[in-house]
C-alpha atoms as a PDB file:
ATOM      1  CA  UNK A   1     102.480  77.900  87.203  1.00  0.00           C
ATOM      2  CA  UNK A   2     103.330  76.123  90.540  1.00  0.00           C
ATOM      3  CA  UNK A   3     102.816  79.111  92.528  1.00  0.00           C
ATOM      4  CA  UNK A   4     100.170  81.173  90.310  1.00  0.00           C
ATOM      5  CA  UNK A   5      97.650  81.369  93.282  1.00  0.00           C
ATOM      6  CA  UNK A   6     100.375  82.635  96.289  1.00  0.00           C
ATOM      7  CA  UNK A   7     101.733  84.944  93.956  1.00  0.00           C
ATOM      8  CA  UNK A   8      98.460  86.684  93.296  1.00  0.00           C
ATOM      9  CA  UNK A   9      97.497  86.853  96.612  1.00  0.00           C
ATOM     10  CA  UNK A  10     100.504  88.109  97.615  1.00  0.00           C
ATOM     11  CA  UNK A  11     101.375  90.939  94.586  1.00  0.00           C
ATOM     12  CA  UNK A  12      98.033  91.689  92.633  1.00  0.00           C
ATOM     13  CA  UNK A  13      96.598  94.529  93.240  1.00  0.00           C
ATOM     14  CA  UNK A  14      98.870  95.859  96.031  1.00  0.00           C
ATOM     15  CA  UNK A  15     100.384  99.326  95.821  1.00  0.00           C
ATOM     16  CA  UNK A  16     102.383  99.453  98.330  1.00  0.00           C
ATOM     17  CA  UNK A  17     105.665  96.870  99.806  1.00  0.00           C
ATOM     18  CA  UNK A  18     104.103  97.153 103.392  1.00  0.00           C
ATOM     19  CA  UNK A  19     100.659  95.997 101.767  1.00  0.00           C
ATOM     20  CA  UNK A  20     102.877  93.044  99.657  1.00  0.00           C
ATOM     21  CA  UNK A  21     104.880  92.238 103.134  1.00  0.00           C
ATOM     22  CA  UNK A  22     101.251  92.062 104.921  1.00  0.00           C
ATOM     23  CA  UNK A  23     100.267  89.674 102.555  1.00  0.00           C
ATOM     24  CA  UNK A  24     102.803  87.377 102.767  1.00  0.00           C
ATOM     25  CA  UNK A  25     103.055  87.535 106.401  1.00  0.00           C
ATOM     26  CA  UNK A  26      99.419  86.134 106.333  1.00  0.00           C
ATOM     27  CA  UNK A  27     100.341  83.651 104.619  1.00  0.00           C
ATOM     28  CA  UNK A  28     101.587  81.845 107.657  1.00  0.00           C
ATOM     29  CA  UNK A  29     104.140  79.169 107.889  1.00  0.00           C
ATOM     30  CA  UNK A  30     102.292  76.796 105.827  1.00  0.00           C
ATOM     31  CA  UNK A  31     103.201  78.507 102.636  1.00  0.00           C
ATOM     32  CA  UNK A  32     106.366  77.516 101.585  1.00  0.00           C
ATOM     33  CA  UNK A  33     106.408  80.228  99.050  1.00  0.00           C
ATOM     34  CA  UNK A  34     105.196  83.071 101.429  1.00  0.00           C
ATOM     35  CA  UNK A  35     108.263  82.081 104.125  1.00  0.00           C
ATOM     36  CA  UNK A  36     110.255  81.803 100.833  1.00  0.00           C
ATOM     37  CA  UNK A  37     109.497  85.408  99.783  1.00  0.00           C
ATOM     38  CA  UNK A  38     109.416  86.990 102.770  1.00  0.00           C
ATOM     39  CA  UNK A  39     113.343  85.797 103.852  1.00  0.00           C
ATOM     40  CA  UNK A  40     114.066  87.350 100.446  1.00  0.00           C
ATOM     41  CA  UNK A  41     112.171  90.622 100.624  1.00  0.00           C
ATOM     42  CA  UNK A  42     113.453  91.074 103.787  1.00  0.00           C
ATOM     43  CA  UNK A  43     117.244  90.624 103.271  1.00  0.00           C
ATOM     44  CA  UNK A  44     116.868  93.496 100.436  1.00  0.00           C
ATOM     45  CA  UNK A  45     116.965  97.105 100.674  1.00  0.00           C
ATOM     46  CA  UNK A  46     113.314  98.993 101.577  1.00  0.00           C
ATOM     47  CA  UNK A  47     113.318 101.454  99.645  1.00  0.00           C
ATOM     48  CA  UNK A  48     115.513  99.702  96.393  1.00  0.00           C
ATOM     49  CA  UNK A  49     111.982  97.599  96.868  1.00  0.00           C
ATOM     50  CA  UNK A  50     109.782 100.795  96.771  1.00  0.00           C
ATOM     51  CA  UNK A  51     111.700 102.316  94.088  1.00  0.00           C
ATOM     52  CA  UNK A  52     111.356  99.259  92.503  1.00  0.00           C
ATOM     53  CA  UNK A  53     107.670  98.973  92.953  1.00  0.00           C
ATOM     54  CA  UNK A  54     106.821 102.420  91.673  1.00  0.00           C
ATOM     55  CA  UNK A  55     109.050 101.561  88.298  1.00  0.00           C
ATOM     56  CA  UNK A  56     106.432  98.490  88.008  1.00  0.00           C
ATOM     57  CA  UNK A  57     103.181 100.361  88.149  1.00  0.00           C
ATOM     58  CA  UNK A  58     104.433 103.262  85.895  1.00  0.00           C
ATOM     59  CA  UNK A  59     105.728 100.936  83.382  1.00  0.00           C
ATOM     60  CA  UNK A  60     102.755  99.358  83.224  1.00  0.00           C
ATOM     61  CA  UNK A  61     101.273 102.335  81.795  1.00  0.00           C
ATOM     62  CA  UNK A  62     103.583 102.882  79.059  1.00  0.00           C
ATOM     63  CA  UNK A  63     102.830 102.233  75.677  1.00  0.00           C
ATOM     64  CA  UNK A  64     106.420 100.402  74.394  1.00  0.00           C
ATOM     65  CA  UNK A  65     109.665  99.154  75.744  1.00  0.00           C
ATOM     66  CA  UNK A  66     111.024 102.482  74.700  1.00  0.00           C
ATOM     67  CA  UNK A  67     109.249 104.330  76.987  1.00  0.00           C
ATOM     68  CA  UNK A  68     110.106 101.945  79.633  1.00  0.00           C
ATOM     69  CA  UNK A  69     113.218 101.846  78.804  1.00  0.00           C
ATOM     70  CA  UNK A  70     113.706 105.997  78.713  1.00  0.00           C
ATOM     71  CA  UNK A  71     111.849 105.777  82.214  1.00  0.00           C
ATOM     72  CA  UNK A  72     114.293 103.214  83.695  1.00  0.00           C
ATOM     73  CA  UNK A  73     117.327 104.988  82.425  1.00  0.00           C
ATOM     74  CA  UNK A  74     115.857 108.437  83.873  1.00  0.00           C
ATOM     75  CA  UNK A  75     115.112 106.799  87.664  1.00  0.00           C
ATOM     76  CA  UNK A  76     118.796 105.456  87.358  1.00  0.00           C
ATOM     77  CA  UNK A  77     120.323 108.985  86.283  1.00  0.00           C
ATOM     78  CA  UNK A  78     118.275 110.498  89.129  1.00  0.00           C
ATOM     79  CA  UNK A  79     119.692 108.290  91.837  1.00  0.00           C
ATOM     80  CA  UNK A  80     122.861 108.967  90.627  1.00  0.00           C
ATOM     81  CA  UNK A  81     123.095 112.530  91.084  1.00  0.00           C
ATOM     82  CA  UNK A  82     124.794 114.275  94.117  1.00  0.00           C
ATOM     83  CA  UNK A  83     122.597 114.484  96.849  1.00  0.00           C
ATOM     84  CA  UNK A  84     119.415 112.029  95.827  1.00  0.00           C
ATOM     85  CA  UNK A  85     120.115 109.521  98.753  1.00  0.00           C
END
Protein backbone atom coordinates (compact mmCIF):
# COMPACT_ATOMS: atom_id res chain seq x y z
CA UNK A 1 0.00 0.00 0.00
CA UNK A 2 1.39 3.37 -1.32
CA UNK A 3 0.61 5.16 1.73
CA UNK A 4 0.73 2.24 4.49
CA UNK A 5 3.39 4.17 6.59
CA UNK A 6 1.48 7.97 6.61
CA UNK A 7 -1.59 6.32 7.30
CA UNK A 8 -0.35 4.64 10.43
CA UNK A 9 1.26 7.43 11.70
CA UNK A 10 -1.45 9.44 11.20
CA UNK A 11 -4.66 6.99 12.46
CA UNK A 12 -3.17 4.04 14.60
CA UNK A 13 -3.58 4.21 17.81
CA UNK A 14 -5.25 7.65 18.09
CA UNK A 15 -8.49 8.09 20.01
CA UNK A 16 -9.33 11.13 19.43
CA UNK A 17 -9.84 13.56 15.75
CA UNK A 18 -7.77 16.40 17.49
CA UNK A 19 -4.98 13.66 18.21
CA UNK A 20 -5.53 12.34 14.21
CA UNK A 21 -5.54 16.26 13.04
CA UNK A 22 -2.18 16.69 15.26
CA UNK A 23 -0.73 14.05 13.46
CA UNK A 24 -1.22 15.04 10.22
CA UNK A 25 -0.43 18.54 10.85
CA UNK A 26 3.11 17.19 11.75
CA UNK A 27 3.37 15.81 8.92
CA UNK A 28 4.39 19.03 7.30
CA UNK A 29 4.12 20.03 3.74
CA UNK A 30 6.29 17.39 2.50
CA UNK A 31 3.66 14.76 2.81
CA UNK A 32 1.55 14.82 0.04
CA UNK A 33 -0.83 12.55 1.76
CA UNK A 34 -0.88 14.46 5.16
CA UNK A 35 -1.81 18.01 3.11
CA UNK A 36 -4.12 15.59 1.18
CA UNK A 37 -5.98 14.47 4.34
CA UNK A 38 -5.97 17.30 6.19
CA UNK A 39 -7.90 19.62 3.21
CA UNK A 40 -10.37 16.72 3.45
CA UNK A 41 -10.82 16.35 7.19
CA UNK A 42 -11.11 19.77 7.39
CA UNK A 43 -13.85 20.57 4.81
CA UNK A 44 -16.10 17.88 6.84
CA UNK A 45 -18.22 18.25 9.74
CA UNK A 46 -16.32 17.91 13.48
CA UNK A 47 -18.34 16.18 15.12
CA UNK A 48 -19.93 13.82 11.90
CA UNK A 49 -15.89 12.99 12.27
CA UNK A 50 -16.14 12.25 16.07
CA UNK A 51 -19.28 10.44 15.75
CA UNK A 52 -17.69 8.73 13.19
CA UNK A 53 -14.61 7.88 15.11
CA UNK A 54 -16.38 6.50 18.15
CA UNK A 55 -18.55 4.07 15.61
CA UNK A 56 -14.86 2.80 14.55
CA UNK A 57 -13.47 1.88 17.91
CA UNK A 58 -16.79 0.29 19.15
CA UNK A 59 -17.13 -1.70 16.10
CA UNK A 60 -14.02 -2.92 16.47
CA UNK A 61 -15.07 -4.67 19.46
CA UNK A 62 -17.94 -6.43 18.12
CA UNK A 63 -17.99 -9.89 17.42
CA UNK A 64 -20.00 -9.92 13.70
CA UNK A 65 -21.30 -7.59 11.10
CA UNK A 66 -24.59 -7.99 12.84
CA UNK A 67 -23.67 -6.39 15.74
CA UNK A 68 -22.13 -3.69 13.79
CA UNK A 69 -24.66 -3.41 11.82
CA UNK A 70 -27.50 -3.19 14.88
CA UNK A 71 -24.93 -0.54 16.36
CA UNK A 72 -24.83 1.60 13.18
CA UNK A 73 -28.53 1.51 12.68
CA UNK A 74 -29.03 2.48 16.55
CA UNK A 75 -26.38 5.73 16.32
CA UNK A 76 -28.45 6.66 13.10
CA UNK A 77 -32.00 6.29 14.90
CA UNK A 78 -30.50 8.31 17.78
CA UNK A 79 -29.47 11.26 15.68
CA UNK A 80 -32.61 11.24 14.23
CA UNK A 81 -34.75 11.86 17.06
CA UNK A 82 -36.16 15.35 18.05
CA UNK A 83 -33.82 17.17 19.93
CA UNK A 84 -30.29 15.04 19.56
CA UNK A 85 -28.47 17.94 17.66
Amino acid sequence: LQNRADIDYAFDGKDSMEEIIDALESMGEDSQFGRSTLKTLKQMSPTSLKVTLEGLKRGAKLSSVGEALQMEYRMSQAFMREGSD
